[in-house]
Protein backbone atom coordinates (compact mmCIF):
# COMPACT_ATOMS: atom_id res chain seq x y z
CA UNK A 1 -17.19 -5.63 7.07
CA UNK A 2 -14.68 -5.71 9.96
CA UNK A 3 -13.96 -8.73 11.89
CA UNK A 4 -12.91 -9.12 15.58
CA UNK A 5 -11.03 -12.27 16.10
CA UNK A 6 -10.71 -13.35 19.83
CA UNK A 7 -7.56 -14.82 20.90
CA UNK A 8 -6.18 -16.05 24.05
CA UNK A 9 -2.20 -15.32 22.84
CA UNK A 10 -0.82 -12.21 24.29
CA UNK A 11 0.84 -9.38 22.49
CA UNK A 12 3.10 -6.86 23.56
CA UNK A 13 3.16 -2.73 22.36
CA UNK A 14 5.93 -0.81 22.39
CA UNK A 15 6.63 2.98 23.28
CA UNK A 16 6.07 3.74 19.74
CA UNK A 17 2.72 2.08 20.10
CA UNK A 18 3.62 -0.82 17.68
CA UNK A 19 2.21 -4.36 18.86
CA UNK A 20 4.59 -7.39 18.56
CA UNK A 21 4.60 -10.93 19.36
CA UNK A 22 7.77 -13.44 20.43
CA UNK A 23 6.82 -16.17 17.31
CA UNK A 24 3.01 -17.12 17.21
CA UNK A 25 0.88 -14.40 15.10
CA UNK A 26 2.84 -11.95 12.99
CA UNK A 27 1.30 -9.75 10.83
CA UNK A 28 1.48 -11.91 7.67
CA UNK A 29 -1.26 -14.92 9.91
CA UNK A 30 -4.08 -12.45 9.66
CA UNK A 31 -3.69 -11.52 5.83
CA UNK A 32 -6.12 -14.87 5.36
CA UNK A 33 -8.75 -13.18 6.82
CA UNK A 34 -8.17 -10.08 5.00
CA UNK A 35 -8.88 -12.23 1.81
CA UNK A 36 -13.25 -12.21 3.31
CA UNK A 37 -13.37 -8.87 5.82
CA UNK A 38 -11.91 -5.34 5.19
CA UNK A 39 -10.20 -5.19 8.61
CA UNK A 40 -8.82 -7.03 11.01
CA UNK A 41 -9.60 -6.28 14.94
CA UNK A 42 -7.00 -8.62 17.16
CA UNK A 43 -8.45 -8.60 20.48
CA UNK A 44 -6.35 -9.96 23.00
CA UNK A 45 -4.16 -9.30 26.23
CA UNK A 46 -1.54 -6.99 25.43
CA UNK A 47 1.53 -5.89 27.74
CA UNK A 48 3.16 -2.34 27.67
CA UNK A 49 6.95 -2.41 26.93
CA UNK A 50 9.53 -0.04 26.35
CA UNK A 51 10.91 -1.97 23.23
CA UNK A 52 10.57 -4.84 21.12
CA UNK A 53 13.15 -7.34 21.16
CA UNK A 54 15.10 -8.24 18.62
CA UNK A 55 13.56 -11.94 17.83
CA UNK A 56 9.82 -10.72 18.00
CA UNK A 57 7.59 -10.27 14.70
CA UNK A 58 5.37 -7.46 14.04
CA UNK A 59 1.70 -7.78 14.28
CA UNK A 60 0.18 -4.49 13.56
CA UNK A 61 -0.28 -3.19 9.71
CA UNK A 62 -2.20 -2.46 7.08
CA UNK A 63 -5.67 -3.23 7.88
CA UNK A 64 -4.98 -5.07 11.15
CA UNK A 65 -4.93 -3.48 13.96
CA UNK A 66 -5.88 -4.38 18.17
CA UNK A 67 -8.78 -4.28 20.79
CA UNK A 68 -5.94 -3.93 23.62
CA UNK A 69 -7.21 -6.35 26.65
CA UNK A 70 -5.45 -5.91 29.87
CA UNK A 71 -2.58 -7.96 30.04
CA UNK A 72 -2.51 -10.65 33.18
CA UNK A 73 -1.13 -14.27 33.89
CA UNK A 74 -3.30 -16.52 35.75
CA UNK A 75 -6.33 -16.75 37.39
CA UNK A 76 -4.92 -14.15 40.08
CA UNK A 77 -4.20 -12.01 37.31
CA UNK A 78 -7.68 -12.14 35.32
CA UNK A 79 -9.56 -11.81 38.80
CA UNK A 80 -7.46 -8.07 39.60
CA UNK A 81 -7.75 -7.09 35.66
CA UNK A 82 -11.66 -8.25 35.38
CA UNK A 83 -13.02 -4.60 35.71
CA UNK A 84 -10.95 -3.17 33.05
CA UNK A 85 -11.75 -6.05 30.88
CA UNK A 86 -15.33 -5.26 31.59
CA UNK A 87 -15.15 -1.87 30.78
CA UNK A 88 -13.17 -2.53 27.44
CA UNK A 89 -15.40 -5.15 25.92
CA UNK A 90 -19.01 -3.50 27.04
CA UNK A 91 -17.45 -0.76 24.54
CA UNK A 92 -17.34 -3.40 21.54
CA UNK A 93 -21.26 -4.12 21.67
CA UNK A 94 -22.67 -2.28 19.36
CA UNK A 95 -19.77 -2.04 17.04
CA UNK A 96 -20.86 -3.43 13.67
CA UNK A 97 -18.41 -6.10 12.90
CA UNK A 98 -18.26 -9.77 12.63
CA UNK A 99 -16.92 -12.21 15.35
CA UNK A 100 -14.78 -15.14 14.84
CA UNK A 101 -13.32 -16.63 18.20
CA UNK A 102 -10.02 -18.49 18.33
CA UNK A 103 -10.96 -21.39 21.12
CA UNK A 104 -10.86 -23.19 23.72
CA UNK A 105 -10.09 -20.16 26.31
CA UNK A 106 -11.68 -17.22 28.68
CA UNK A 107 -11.78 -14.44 26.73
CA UNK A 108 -14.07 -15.70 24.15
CA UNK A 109 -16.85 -16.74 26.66
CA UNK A 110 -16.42 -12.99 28.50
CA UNK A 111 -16.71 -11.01 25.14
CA UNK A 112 -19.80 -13.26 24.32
CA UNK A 113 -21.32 -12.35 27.07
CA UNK A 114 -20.36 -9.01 27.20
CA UNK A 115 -20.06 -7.71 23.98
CA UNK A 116 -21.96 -9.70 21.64
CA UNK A 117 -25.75 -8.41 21.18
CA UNK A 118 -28.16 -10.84 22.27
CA UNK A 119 -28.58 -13.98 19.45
CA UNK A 120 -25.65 -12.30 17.13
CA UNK A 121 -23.81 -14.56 15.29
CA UNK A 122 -20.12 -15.76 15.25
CA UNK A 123 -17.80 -18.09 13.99
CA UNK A 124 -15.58 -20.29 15.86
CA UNK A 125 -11.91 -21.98 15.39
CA UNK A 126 -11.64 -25.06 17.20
CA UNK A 127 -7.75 -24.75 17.91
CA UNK A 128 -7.56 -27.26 21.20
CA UNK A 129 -8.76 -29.32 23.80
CA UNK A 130 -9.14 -28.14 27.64
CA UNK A 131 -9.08 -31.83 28.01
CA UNK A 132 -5.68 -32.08 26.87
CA UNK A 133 -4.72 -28.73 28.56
CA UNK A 134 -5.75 -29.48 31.79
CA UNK A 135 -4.71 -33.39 31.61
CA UNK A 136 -2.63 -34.44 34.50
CA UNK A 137 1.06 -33.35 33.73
CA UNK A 138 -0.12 -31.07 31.50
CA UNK A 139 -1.09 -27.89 33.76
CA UNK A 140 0.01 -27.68 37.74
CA UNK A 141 -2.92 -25.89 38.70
CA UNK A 142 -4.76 -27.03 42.03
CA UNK A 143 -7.89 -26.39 39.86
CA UNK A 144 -6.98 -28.38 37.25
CA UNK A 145 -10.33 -30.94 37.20
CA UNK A 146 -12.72 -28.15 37.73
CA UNK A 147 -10.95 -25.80 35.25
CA UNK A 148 -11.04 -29.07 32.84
CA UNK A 149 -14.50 -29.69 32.81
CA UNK A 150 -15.32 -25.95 33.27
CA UNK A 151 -13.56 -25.66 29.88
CA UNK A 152 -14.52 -28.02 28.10
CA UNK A 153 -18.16 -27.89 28.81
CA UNK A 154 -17.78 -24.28 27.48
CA UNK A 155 -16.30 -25.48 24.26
CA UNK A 156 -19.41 -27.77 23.78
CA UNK A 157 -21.55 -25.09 24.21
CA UNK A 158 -19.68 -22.60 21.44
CA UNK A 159 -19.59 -25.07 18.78
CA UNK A 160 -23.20 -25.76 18.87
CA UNK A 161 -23.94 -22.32 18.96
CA UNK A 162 -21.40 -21.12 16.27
CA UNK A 163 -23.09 -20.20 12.78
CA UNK A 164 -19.54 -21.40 11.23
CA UNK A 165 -17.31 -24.09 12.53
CA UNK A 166 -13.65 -24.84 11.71
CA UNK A 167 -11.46 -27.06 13.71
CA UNK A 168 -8.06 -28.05 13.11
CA UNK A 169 -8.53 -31.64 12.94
CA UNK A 170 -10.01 -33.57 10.56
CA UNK A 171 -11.53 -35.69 12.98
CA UNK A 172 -10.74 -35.86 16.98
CA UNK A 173 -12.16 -32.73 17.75
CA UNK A 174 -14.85 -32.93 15.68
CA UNK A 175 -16.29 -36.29 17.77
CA UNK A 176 -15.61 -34.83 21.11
CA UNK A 177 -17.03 -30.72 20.60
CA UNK A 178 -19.70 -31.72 17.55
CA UNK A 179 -20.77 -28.40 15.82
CA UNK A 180 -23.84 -27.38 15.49
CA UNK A 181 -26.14 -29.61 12.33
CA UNK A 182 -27.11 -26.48 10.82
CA UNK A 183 -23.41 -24.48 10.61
CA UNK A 184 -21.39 -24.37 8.23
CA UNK A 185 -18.08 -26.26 9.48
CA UNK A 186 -14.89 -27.82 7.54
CA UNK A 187 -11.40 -28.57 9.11
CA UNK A 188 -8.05 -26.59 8.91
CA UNK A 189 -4.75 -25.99 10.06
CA UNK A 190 -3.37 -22.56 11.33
CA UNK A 191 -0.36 -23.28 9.20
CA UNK A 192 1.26 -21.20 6.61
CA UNK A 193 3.06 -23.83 4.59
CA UNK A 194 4.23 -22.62 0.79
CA UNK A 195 6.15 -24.53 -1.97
CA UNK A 196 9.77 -23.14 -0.57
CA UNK A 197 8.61 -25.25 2.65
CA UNK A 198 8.54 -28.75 1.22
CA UNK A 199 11.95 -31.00 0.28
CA UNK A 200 12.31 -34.71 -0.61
CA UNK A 201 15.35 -36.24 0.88
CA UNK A 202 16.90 -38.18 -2.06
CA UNK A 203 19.44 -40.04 0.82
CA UNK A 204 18.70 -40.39 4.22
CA UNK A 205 22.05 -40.75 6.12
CA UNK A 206 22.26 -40.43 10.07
CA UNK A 207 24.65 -38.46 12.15
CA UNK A 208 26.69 -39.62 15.09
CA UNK A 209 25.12 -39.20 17.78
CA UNK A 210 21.58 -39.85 16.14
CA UNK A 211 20.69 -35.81 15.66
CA UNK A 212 17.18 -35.48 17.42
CA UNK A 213 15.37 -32.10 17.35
CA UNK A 214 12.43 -30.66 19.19
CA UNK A 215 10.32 -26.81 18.75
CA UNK A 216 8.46 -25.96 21.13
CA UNK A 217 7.89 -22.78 23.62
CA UNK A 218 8.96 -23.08 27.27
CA UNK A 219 6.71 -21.01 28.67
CA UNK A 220 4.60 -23.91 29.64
CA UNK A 221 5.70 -27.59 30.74
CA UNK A 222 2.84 -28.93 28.90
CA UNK A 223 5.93 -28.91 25.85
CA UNK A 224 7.40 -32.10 27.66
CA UNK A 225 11.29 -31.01 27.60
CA UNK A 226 11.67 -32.08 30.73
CA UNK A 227 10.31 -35.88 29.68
CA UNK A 228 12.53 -35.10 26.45
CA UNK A 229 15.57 -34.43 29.24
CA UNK A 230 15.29 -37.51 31.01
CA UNK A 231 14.68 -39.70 27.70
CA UNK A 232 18.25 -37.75 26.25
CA UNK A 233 19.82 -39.16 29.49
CA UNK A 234 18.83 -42.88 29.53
CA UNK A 235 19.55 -43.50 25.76
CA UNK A 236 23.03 -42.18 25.97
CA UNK A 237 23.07 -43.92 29.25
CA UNK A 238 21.87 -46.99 27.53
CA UNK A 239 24.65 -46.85 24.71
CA UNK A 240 22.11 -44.96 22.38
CA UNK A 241 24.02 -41.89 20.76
CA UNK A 242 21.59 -39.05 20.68
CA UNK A 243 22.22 -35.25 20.85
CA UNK A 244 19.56 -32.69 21.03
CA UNK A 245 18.57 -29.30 20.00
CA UNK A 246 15.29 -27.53 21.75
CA UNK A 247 14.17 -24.40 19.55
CA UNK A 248 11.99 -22.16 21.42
CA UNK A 249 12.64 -20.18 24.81
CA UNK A 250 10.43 -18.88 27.40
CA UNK A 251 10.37 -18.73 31.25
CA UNK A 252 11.09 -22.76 31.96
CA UNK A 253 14.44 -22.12 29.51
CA UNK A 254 16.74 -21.68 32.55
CA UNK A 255 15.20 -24.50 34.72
CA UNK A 256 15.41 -26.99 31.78
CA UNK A 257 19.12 -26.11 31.14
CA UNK A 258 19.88 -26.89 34.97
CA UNK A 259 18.18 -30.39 34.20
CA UNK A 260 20.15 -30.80 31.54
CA UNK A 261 23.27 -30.37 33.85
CA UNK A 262 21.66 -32.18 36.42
CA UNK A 263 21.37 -34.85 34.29
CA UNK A 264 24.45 -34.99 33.17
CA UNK A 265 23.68 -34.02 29.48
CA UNK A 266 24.65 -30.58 29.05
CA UNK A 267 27.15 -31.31 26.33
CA UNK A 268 24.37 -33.30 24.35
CA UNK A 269 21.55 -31.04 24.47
CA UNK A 270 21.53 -27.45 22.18
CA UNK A 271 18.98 -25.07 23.77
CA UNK A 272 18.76 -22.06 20.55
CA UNK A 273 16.18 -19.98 22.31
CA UNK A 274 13.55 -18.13 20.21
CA UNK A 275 14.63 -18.51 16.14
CA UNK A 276 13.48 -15.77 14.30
CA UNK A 277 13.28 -16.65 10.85
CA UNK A 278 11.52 -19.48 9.01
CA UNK A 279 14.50 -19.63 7.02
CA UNK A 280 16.33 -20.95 10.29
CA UNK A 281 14.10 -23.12 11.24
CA UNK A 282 14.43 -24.77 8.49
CA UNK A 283 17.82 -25.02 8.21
CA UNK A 284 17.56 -26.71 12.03
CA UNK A 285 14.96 -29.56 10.67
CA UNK A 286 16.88 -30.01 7.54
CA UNK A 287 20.61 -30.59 9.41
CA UNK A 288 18.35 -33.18 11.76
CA UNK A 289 17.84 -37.12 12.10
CA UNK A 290 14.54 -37.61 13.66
CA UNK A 291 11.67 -34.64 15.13
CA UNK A 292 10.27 -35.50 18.26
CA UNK A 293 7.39 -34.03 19.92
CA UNK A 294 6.57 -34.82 23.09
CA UNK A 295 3.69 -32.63 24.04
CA UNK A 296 1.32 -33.29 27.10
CA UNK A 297 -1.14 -31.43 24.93
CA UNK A 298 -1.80 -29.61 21.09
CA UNK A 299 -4.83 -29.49 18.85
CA UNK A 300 -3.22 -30.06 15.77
CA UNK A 301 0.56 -29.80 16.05
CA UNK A 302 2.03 -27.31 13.33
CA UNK A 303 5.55 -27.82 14.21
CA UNK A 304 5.18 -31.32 13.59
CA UNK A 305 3.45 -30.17 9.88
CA UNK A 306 6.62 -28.82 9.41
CA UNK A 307 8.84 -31.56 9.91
CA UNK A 308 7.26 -33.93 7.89
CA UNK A 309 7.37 -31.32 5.07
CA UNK A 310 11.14 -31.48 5.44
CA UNK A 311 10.71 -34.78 5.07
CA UNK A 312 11.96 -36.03 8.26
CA UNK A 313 11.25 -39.36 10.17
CA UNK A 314 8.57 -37.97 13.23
CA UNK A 315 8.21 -39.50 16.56
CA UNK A 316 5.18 -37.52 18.19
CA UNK A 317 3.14 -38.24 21.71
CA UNK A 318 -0.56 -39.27 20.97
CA UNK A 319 -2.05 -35.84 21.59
CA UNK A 320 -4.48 -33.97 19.96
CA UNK A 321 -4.91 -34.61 16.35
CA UNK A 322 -1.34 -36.59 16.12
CA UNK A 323 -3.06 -40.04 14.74
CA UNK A 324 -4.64 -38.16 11.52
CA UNK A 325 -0.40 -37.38 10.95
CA UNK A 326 1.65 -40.16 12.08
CA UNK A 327 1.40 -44.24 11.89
CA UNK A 328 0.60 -45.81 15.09
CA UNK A 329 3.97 -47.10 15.49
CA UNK A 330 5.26 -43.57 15.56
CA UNK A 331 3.59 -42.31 18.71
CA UNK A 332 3.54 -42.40 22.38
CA UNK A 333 1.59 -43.09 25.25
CA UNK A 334 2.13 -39.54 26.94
CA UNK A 335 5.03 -39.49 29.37
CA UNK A 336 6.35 -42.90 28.19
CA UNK A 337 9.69 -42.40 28.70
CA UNK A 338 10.60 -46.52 28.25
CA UNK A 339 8.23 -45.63 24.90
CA UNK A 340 10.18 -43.30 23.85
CA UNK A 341 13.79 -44.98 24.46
CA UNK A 342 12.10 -48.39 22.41
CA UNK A 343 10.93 -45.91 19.28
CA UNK A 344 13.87 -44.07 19.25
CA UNK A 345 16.40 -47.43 18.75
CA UNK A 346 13.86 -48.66 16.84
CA UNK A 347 14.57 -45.19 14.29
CA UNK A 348 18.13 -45.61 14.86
CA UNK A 349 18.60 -48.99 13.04
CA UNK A 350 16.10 -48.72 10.36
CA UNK A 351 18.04 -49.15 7.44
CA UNK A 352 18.67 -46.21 4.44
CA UNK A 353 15.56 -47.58 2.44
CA UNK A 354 13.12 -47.69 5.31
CA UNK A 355 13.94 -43.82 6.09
CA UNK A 356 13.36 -43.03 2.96
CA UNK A 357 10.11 -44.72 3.23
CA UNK A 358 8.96 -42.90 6.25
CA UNK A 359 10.41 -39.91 5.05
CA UNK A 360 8.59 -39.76 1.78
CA UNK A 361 5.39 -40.75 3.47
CA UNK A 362 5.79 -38.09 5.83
CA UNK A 363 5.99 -35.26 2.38
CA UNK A 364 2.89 -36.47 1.29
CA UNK A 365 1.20 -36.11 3.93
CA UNK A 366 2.56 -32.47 4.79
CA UNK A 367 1.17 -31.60 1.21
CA UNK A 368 -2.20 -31.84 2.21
CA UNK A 369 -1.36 -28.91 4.33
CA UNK A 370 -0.56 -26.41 1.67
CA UNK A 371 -1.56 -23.21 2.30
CA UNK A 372 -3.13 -22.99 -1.72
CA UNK A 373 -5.68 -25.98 -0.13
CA UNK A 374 -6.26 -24.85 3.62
CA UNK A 375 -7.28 -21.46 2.16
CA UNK A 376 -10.04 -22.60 0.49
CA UNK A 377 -11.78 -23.87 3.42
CA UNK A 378 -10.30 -20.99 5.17
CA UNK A 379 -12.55 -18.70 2.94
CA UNK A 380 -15.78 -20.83 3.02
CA UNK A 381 -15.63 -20.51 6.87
CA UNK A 382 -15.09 -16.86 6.85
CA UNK A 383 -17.46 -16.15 4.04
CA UNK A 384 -20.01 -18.09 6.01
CA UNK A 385 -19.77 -15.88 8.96
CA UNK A 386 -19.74 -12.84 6.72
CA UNK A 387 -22.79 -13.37 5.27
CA UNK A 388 -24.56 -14.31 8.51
CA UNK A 389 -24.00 -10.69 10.10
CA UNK A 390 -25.13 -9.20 7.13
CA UNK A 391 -28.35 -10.22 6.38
């Protein structure tokens, strides 16, 4: 049986009607499902461009192919594309198929209503929290309070009506959007993380300046390089000798560079811009000191995964799912910046042995996120809803 998975991430398709994405997605994320349905349906916004540049990743292949949603930004956006969108997903109702949404966001509750039969079943990915998303510094939006508890009252009501729950924390999510007593539901990352991910650091020896690197898209501010900026500033500014290097572009890239210069930072901070390969990335966490995220808002942050499986020392706001990853000590009140300067010379006199403390606790805890172990749950879920549409 097909599958349509409902996703809030837009795509983009090419003149040679390809589909591509700038990082999240690729083709090789939707193979897990392939492993349960015969065929992948993405449906999601998708924007019409002449070519793909040369840092995106192919989504479209074998088996997996798109439901093309009108692309918009917005809420001035959706309200101008709405009839279109109508018209699209009225189309999907009597397709047979199962349904898995990817949420919290719009689109799921609109195809629900729209192009799910009355009382069909569907499964549901818990990815986030419109909690978070909405928080205050998080999202600029005038509607911010009604769009949180809009949102999040939404994501109560999906969970208890999904016949198959999984949410990417273990616990946080779990206590806030229960699912329903009678699903099926487990816990799991989005992460892709195989052996040729993981290292041990036999010696843990720091740079000068103190090499500090962040990943995260700057497309939103709810990434926090701005509070990053202005922490940069007042350790160096305090005597603290910290460089860092942002990976990950996007529309705010410009406006954080001219903080960086306003700041008086420029020649500390590295802004790379989208990295294409894992391969690079990699090679970016590996050369660092100490991973910092410094989110307003994530479910269950997979860039911070990936640091600890390269075994570095993480410093990490207390967002989402952070406290099932981290020791206390190692995160943040949300826009501490005085937090962040006192953790930060706190990591940058810990002596050889401590690092390697932290660092090897760190592995271990990555390792729970292999992908051999997150696919197992990954295939009760989708089994679950399987088997639901075809009875």
């Amino acid at each position: 049986m097909q599958v349509d998975i409902v996703i809030e991430q837009r795509f983009y398709r090419c003149l040679k009607g390809q589909y591509w994405t700038e990082n999240m997605f690729p083709y090789a994320f939707w193979l897990r499902y392939l492993r349960v349905f015969s065929r992948v349906n993405i449906v999601a916004r998708v924007a019409h461009v002449n070519k793909a540049e040369p840092s995106w990743h192919r989504v479209d292949g074998s088996k997996v192919g798109f439901v093309e949603l009108p692309s918009y930004i917005g809420p001035v956006g959706f309200v101008k594309t709405l009839p279109r969108l109508v018209s699209v997903l009225r189309k999907r109702k009597h397709a047979p198929r199962s349904v898995i949404f990817r949420i919290p966001g719009i689109l799921a509750a609109i195809y629900q209503l729209l192009a799910l039969p009355k009382g069909a079943k569907f499964g549901a990915e818990v990815v986030g929290d419109p909690a978070d998303v909405f928080a205050k510094g998080a999202s600029k939006s005038p509607l911010r309070v009604v769009f949180k508890s809009l949102f999040s009252a939404m994501l109560k009501r999906q969970c208890q009506q999904a016949i198959s729950t999984a949410y990417v924390t273990e616990h946080k999510l779990q206590q806030r959007y229960p699912p329903n007593l009678t699903a099926v539901h487990t816990h799991y990352s989005s992460i892709q993380l195989t052996d040729v991910d993981y290292t041990q650091r036999q010696m843990y020896p720091f740079h000068e300046p103190l090499r500090i690197v962040c990943v995260g898209n700057l497309a939103q501010p709810y990434k926090g390089c701005d509070f990053m900026l202005q922490g940069i500033a007042r350790l160096n500014a305090q005597g603290i000798n910290v460089s860092l290097t942002w990976v990950g572009g996007g529309s705010l890239l410009p406006n954080m560079k001219a903080l960086a210069e306003a700041l008086g930072i420029a020649a500390k901070v590295t802004f790379l811009g989208n990295v294409a390969s894992r391969k690079e990335i990699r090679q970016v966490l590996d050369s660092a000191d100490l991973f910092v995220l410094c989110s307003r808002q994530e479910g269950l942050p997979r860039v911070l995964i990936e640091a600890m499986a390269r075994s570095l020392i993480c410093v990490a706001t207390d967002v989402g799912g952070v406290d099932e990853l981290l020791a206390r000590e190692f995160i943040l009140p949300r826009d501490d910046i005085d937090a962040l300067i006192n953790r930060v010379t706190l990591v940058a006199k810990m002596t050889q042995s401590e690092r390697l403390v932290e660092s090897k606790r760190n592995l271990e805890i990555a390792r729970n996120y292999h992908d051999q172990k997150l696919q197992i749950r990954r295939d009760m879920m989708y089994q679950a809803v399987l088997e639901a549409n075809s009875c």
